[in-house]
PDB file of N, CA and C in Angstrom:
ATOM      1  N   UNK A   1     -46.831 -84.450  11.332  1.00  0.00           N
ATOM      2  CA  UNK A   1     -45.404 -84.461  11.532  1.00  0.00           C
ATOM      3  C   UNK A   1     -45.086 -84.712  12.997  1.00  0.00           C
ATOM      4  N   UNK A   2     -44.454 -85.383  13.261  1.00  0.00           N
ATOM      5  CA  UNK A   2     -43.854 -85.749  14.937  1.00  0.00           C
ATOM      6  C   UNK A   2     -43.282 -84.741  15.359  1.00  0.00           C
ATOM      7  N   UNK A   3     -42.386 -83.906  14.581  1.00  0.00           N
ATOM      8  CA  UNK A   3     -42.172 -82.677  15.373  1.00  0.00           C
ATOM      9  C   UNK A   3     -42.912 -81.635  15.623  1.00  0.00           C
ATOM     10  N   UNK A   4     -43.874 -81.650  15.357  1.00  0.00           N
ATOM     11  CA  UNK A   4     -44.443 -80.577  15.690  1.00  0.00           C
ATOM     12  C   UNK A   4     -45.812 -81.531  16.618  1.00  0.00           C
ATOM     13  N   UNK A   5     -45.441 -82.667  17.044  1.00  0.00           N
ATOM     14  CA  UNK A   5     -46.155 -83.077  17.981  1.00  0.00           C
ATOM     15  C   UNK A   5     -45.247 -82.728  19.509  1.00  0.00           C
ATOM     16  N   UNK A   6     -44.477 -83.486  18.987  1.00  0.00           N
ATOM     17  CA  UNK A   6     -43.325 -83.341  20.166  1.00  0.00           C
ATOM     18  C   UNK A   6     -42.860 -81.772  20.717  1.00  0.00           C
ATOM     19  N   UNK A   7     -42.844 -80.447  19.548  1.00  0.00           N
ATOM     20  CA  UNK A   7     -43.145 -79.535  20.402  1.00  0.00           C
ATOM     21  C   UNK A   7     -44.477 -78.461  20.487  1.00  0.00           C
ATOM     22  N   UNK A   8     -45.502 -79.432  20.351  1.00  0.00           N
ATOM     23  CA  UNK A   8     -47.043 -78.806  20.947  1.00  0.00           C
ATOM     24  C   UNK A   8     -46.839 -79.831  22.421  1.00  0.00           C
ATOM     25  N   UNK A   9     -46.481 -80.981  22.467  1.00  0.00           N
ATOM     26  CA  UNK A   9     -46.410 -81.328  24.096  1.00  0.00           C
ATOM     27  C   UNK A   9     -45.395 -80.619  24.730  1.00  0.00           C
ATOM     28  N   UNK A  10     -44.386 -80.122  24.411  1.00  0.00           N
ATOM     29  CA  UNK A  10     -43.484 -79.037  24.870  1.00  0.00           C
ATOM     30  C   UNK A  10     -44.035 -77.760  25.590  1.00  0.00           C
ATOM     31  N   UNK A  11     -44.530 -77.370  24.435  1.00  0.00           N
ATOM     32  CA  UNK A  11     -45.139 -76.458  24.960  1.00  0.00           C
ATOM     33  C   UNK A  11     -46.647 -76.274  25.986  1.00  0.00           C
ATOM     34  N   UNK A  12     -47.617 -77.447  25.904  1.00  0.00           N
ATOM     35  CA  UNK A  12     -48.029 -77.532  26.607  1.00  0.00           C
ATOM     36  C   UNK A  12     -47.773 -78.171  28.138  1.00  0.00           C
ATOM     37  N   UNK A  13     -46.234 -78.704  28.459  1.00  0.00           N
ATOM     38  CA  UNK A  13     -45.705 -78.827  29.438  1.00  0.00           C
ATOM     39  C   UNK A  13     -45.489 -77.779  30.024  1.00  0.00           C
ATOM     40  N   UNK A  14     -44.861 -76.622  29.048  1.00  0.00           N
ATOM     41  CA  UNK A  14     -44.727 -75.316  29.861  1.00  0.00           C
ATOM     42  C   UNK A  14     -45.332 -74.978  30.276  1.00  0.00           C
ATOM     43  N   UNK A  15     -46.448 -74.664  29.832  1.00  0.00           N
ATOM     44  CA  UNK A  15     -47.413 -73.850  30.301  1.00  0.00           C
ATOM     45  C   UNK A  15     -48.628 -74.881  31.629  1.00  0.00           C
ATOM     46  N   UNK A  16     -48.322 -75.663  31.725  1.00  0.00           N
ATOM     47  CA  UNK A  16     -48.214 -76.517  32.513  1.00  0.00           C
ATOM     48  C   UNK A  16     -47.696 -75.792  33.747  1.00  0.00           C
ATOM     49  N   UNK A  17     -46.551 -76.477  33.602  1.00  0.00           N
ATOM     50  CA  UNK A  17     -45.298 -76.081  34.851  1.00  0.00           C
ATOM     51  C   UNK A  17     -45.645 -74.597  35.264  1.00  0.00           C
ATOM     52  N   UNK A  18     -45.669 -73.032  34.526  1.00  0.00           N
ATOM     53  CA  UNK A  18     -46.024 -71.890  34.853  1.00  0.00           C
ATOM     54  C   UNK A  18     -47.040 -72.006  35.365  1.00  0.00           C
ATOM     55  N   UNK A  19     -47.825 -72.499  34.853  1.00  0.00           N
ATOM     56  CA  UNK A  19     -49.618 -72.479  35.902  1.00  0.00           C
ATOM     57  C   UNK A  19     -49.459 -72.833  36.970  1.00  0.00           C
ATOM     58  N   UNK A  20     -48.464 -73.952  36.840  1.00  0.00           N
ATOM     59  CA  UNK A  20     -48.604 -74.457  38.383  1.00  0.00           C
ATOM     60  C   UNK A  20     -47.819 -73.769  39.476  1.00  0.00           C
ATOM     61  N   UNK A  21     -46.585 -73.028  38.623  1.00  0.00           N
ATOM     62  CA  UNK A  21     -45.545 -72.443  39.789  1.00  0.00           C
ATOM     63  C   UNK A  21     -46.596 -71.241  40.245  1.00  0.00           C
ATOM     64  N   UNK A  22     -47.278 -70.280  39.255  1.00  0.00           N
ATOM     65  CA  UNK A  22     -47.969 -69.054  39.523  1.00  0.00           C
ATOM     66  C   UNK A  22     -49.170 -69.192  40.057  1.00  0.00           C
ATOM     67  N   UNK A  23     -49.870 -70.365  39.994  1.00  0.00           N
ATOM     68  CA  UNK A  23     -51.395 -70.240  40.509  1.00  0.00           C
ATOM     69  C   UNK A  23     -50.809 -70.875  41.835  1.00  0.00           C
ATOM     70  N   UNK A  24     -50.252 -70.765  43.169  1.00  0.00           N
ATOM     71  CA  UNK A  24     -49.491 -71.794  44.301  1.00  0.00           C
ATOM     72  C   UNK A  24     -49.630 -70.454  45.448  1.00  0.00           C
ATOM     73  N   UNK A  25     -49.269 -71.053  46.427  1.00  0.00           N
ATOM     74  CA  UNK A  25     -48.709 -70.019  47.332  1.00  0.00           C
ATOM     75  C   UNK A  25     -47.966 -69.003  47.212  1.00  0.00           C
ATOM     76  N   UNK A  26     -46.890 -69.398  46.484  1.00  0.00           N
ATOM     77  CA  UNK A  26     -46.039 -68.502  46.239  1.00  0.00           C
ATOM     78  C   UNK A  26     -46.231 -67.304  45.337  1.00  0.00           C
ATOM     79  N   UNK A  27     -47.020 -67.543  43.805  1.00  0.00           N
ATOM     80  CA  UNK A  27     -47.847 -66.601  43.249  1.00  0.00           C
ATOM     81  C   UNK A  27     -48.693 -66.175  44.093  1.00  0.00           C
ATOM     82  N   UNK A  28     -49.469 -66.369  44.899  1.00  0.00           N
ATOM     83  CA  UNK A  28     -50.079 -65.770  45.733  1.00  0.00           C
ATOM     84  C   UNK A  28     -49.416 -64.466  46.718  1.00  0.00           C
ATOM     85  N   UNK A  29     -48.267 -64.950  47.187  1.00  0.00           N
ATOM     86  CA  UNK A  29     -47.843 -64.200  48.203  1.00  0.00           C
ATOM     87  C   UNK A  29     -47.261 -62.916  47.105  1.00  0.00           C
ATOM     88  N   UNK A  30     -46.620 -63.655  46.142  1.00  0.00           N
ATOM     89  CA  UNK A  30     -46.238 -62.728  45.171  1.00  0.00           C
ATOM     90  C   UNK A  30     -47.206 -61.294  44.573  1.00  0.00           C
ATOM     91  N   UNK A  31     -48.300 -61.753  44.005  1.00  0.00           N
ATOM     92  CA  UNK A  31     -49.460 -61.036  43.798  1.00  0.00           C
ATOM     93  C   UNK A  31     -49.808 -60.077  44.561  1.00  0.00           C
ATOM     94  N   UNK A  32     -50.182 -60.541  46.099  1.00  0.00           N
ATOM     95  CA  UNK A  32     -50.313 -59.640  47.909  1.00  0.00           C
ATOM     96  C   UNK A  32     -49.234 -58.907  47.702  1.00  0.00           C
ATOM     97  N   UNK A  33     -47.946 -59.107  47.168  1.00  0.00           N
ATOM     98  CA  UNK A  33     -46.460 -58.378  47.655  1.00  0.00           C
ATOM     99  C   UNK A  33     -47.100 -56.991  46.795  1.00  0.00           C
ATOM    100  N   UNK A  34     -46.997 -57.687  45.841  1.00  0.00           N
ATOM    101  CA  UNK A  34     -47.534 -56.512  44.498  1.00  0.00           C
ATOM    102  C   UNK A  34     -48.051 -55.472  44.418  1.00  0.00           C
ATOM    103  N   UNK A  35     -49.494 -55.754  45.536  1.00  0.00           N
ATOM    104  CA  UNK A  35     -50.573 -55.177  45.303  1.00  0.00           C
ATOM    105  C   UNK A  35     -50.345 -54.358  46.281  1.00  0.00           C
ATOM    106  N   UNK A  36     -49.695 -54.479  47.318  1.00  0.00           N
ATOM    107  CA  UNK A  36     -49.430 -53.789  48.451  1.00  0.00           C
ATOM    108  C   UNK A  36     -48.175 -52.204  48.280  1.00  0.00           C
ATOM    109  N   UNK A  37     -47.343 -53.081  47.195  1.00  0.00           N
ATOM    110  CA  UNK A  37     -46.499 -51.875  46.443  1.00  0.00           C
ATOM    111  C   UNK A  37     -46.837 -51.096  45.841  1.00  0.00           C
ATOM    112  N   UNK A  38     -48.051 -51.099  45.325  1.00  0.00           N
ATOM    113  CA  UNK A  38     -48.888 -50.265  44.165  1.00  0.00           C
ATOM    114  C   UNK A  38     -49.807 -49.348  45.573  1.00  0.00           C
ATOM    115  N   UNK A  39     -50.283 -49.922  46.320  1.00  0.00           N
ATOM    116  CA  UNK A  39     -51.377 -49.494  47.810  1.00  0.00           C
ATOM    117  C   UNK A  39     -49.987 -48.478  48.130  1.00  0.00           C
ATOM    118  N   UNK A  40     -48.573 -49.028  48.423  1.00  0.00           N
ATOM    119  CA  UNK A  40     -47.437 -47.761  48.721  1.00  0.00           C
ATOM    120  C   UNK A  40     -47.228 -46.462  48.116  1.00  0.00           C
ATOM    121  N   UNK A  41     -47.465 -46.847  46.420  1.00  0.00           N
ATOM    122  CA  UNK A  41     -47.411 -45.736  46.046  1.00  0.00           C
ATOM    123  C   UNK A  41     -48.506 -44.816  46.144  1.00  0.00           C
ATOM    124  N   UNK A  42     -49.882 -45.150  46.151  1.00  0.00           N
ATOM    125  CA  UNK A  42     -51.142 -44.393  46.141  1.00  0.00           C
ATOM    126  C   UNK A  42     -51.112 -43.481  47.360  1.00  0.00           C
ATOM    127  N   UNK A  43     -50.936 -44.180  48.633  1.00  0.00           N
ATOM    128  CA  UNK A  43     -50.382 -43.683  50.132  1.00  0.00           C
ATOM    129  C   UNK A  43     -49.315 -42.691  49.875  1.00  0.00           C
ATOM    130  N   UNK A  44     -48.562 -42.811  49.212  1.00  0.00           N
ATOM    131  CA  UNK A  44     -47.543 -41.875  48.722  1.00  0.00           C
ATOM    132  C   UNK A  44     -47.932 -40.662  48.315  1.00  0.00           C
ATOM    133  N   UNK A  45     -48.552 -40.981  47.183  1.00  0.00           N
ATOM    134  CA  UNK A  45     -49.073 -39.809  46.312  1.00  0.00           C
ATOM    135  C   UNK A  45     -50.174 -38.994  47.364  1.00  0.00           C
ATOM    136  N   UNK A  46     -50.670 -39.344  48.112  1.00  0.00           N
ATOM    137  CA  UNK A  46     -51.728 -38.816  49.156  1.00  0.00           C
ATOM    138  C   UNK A  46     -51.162 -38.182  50.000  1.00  0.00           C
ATOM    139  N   UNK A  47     -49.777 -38.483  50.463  1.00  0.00           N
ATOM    140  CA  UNK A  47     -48.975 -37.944  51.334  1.00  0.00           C
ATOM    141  C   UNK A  47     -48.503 -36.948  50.845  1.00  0.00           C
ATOM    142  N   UNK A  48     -47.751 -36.442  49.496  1.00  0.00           N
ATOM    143  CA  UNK A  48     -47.132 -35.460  49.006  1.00  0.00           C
ATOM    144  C   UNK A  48     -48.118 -34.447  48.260  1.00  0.00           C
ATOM    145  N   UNK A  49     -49.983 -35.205  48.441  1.00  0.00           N
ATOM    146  CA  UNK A  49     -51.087 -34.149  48.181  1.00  0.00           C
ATOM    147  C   UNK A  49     -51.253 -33.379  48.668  1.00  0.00           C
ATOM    148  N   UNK A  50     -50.909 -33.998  50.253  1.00  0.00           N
ATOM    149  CA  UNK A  50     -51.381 -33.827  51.578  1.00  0.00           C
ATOM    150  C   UNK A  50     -50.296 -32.392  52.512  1.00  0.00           C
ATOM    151  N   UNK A  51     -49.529 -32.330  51.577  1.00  0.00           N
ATOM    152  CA  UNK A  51     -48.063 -32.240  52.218  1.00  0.00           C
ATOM    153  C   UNK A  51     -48.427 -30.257  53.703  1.00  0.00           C
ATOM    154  N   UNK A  52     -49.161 -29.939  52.868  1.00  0.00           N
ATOM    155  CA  UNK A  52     -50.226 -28.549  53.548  1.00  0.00           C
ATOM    156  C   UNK A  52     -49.924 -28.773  55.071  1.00  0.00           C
ATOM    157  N   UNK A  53     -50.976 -30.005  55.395  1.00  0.00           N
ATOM    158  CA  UNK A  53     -51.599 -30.716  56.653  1.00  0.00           C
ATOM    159  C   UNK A  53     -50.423 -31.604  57.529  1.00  0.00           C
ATOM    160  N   UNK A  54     -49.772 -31.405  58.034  1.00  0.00           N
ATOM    161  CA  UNK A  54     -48.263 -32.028  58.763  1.00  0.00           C
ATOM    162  C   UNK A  54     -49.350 -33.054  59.410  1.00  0.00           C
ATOM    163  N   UNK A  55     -50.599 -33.134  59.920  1.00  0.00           N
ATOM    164  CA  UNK A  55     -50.765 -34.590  60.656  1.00  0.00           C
ATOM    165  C   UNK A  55     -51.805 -35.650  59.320  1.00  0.00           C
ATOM    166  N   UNK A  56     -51.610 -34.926  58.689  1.00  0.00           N
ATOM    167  CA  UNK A  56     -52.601 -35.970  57.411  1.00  0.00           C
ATOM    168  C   UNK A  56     -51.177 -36.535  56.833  1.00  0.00           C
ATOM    169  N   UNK A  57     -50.228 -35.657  56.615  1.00  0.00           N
ATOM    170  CA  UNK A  57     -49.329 -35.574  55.875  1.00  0.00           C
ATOM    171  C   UNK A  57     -48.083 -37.276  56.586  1.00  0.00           C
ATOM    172  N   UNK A  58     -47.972 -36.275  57.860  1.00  0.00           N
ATOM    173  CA  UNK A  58     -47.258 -38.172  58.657  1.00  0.00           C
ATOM    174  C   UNK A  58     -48.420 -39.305  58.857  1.00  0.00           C
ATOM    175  N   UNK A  59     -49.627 -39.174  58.733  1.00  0.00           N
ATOM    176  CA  UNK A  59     -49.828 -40.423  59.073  1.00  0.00           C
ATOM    177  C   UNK A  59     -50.134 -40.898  57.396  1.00  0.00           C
ATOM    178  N   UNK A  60     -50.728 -39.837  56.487  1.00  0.00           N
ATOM    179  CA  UNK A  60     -50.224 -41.610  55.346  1.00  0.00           C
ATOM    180  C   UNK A  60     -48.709 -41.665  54.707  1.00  0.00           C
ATOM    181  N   UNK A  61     -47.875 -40.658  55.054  1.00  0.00           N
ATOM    182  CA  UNK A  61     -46.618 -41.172  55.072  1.00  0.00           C
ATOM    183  C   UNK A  61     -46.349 -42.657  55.900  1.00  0.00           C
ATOM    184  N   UNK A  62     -46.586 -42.709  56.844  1.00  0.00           N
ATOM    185  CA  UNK A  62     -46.643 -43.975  57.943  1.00  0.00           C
ATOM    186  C   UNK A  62     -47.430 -45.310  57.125  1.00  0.00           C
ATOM    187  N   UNK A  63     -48.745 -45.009  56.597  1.00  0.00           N
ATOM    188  CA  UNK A  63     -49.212 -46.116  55.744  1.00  0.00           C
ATOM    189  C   UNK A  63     -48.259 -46.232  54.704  1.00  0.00           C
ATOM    190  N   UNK A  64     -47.780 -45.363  53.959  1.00  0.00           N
ATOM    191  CA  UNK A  64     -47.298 -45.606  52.783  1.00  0.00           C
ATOM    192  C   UNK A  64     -45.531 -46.646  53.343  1.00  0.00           C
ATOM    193  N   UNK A  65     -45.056 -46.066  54.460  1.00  0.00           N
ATOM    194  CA  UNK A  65     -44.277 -46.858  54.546  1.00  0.00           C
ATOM    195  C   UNK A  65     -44.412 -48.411  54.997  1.00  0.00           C
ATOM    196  N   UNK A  66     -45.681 -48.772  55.888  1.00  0.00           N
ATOM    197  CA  UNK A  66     -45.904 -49.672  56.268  1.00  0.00           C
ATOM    198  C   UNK A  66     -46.496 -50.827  55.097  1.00  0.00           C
ATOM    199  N   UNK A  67     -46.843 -49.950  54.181  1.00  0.00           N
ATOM    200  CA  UNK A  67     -47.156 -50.605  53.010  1.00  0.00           C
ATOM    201  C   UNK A  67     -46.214 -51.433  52.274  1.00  0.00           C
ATOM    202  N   UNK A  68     -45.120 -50.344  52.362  1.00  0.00           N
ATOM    203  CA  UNK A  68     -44.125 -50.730  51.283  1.00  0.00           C
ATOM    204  C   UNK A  68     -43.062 -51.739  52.112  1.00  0.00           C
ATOM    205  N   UNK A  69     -43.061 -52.091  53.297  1.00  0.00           N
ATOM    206  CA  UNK A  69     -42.663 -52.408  54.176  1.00  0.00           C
ATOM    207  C   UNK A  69     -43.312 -54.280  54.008  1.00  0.00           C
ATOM    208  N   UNK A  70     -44.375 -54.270  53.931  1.00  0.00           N
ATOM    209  CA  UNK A  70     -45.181 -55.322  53.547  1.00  0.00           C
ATOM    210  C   UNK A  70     -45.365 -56.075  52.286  1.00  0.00           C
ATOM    211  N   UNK A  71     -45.496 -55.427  51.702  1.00  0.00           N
ATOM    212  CA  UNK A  71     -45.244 -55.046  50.158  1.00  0.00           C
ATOM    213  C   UNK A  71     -43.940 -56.232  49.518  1.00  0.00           C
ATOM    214  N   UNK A  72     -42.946 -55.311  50.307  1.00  0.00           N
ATOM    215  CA  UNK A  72     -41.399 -56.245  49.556  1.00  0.00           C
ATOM    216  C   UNK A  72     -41.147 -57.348  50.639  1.00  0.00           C
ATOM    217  N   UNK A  73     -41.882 -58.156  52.018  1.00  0.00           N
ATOM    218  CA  UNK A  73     -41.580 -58.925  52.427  1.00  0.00           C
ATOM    219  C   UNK A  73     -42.431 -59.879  51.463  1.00  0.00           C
ATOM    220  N   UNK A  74     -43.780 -59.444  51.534  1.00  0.00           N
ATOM    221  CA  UNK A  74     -44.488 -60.503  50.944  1.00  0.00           C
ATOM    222  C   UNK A  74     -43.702 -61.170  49.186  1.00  0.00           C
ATOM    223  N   UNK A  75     -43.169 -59.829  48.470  1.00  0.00           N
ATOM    224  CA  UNK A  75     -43.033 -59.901  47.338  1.00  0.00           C
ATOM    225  C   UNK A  75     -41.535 -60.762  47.480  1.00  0.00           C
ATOM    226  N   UNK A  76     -40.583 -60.762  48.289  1.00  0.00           N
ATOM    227  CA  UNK A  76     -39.422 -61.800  48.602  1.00  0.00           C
ATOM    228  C   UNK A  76     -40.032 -63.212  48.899  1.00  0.00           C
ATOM    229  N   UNK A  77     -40.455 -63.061  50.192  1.00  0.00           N
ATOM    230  CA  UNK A  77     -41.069 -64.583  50.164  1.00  0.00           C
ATOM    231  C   UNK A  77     -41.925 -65.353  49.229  1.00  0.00           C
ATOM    232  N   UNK A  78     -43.007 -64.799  48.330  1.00  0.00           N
ATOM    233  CA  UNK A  78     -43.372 -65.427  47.387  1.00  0.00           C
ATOM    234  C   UNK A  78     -42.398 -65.733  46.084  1.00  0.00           C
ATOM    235  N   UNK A  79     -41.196 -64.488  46.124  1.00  0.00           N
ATOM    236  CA  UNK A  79     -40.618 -65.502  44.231  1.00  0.00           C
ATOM    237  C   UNK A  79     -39.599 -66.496  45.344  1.00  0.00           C
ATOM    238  N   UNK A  80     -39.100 -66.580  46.779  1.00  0.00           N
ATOM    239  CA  UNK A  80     -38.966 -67.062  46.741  1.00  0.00           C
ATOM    240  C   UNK A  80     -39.318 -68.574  47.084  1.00  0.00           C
ATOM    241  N   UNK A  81     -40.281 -68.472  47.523  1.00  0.00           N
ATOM    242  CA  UNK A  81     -41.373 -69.849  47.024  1.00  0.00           C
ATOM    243  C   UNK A  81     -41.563 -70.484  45.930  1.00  0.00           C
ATOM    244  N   UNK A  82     -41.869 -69.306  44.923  1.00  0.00           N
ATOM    245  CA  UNK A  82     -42.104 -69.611  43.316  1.00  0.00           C
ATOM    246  C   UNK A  82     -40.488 -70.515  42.849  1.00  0.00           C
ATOM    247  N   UNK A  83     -39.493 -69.291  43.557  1.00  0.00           N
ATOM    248  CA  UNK A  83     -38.111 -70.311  42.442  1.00  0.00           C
ATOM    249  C   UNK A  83     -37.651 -71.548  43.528  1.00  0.00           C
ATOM    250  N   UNK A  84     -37.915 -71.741  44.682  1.00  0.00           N
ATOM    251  CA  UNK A  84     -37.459 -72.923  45.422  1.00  0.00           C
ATOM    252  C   UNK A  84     -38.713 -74.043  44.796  1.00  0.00           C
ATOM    253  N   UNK A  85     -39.632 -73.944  43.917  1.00  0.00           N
ATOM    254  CA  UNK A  85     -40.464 -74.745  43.820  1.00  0.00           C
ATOM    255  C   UNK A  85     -40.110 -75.209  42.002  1.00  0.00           C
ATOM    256  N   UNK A  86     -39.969 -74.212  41.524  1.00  0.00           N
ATOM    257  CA  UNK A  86     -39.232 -74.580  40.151  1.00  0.00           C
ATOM    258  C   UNK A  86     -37.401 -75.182  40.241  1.00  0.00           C
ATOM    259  N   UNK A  87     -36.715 -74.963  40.813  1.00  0.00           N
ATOM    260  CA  UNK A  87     -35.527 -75.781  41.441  1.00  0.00           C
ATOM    261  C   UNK A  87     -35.873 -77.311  41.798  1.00  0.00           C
ATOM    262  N   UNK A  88     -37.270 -77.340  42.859  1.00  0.00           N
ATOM    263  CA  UNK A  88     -37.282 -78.508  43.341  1.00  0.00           C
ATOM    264  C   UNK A  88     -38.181 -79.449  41.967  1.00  0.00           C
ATOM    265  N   UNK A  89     -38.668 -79.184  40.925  1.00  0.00           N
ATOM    266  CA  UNK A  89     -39.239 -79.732  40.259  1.00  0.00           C
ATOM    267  C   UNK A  89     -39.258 -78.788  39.032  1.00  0.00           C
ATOM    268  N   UNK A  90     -37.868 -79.291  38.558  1.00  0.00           N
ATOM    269  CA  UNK A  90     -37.473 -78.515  37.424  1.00  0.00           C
ATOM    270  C   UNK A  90     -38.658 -79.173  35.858  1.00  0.00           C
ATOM    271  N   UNK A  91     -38.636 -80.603  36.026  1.00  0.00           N
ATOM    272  CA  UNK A  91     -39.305 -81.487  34.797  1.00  0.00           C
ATOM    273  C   UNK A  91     -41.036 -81.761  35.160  1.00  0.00           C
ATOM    274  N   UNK A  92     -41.383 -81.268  36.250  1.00  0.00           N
ATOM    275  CA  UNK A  92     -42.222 -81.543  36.334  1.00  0.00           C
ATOM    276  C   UNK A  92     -43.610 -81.024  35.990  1.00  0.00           C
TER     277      UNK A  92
END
């Protein structure tokens, strides 16, 4: 049947186009943003373990913020990489 040719190339366009927006820089930076937010919360949770010890206690408070600090720049600049790259090559 042609239609169901026409949408198996559909769909393998999509998935196309996603591979390409997510496997890029921008998935990349995205991913780093990520991983660094999850590293915030762990720093977190260590900090409010910690809470006894006032100098264990501020300095991974300090990681945890510097984390999260890192965290949501990286995680801005990568979607917005990801969506200025799906904008610029919507069909492609």
């Amino acid at each position: 049947m042609p239609e169901d040719d026409t949408a198996a190339a559909r769909r393998a366009q999509a998935r196309r186009r996603w591979a390409e927006r997510w496997f890029s820089p921008g998935g990349l930076f995205t991913a780093v943003g990520l991983g660094n937010l999850v590293a915030a919360l762990n720093w977190n949770a260590i900090a409010k373990g910690r809470a006894d010890v006032a100098e264990a206690f501020a300095q991974a408070w300090v990681v945890s913020d510097r984390y999260t600090i890192w965290g949501l720049a990286l995680l801005v600049v990568g979607q917005a990489m990801v969506t200025r790259r799906a904008l610029r090559d919507p069909a492609a």
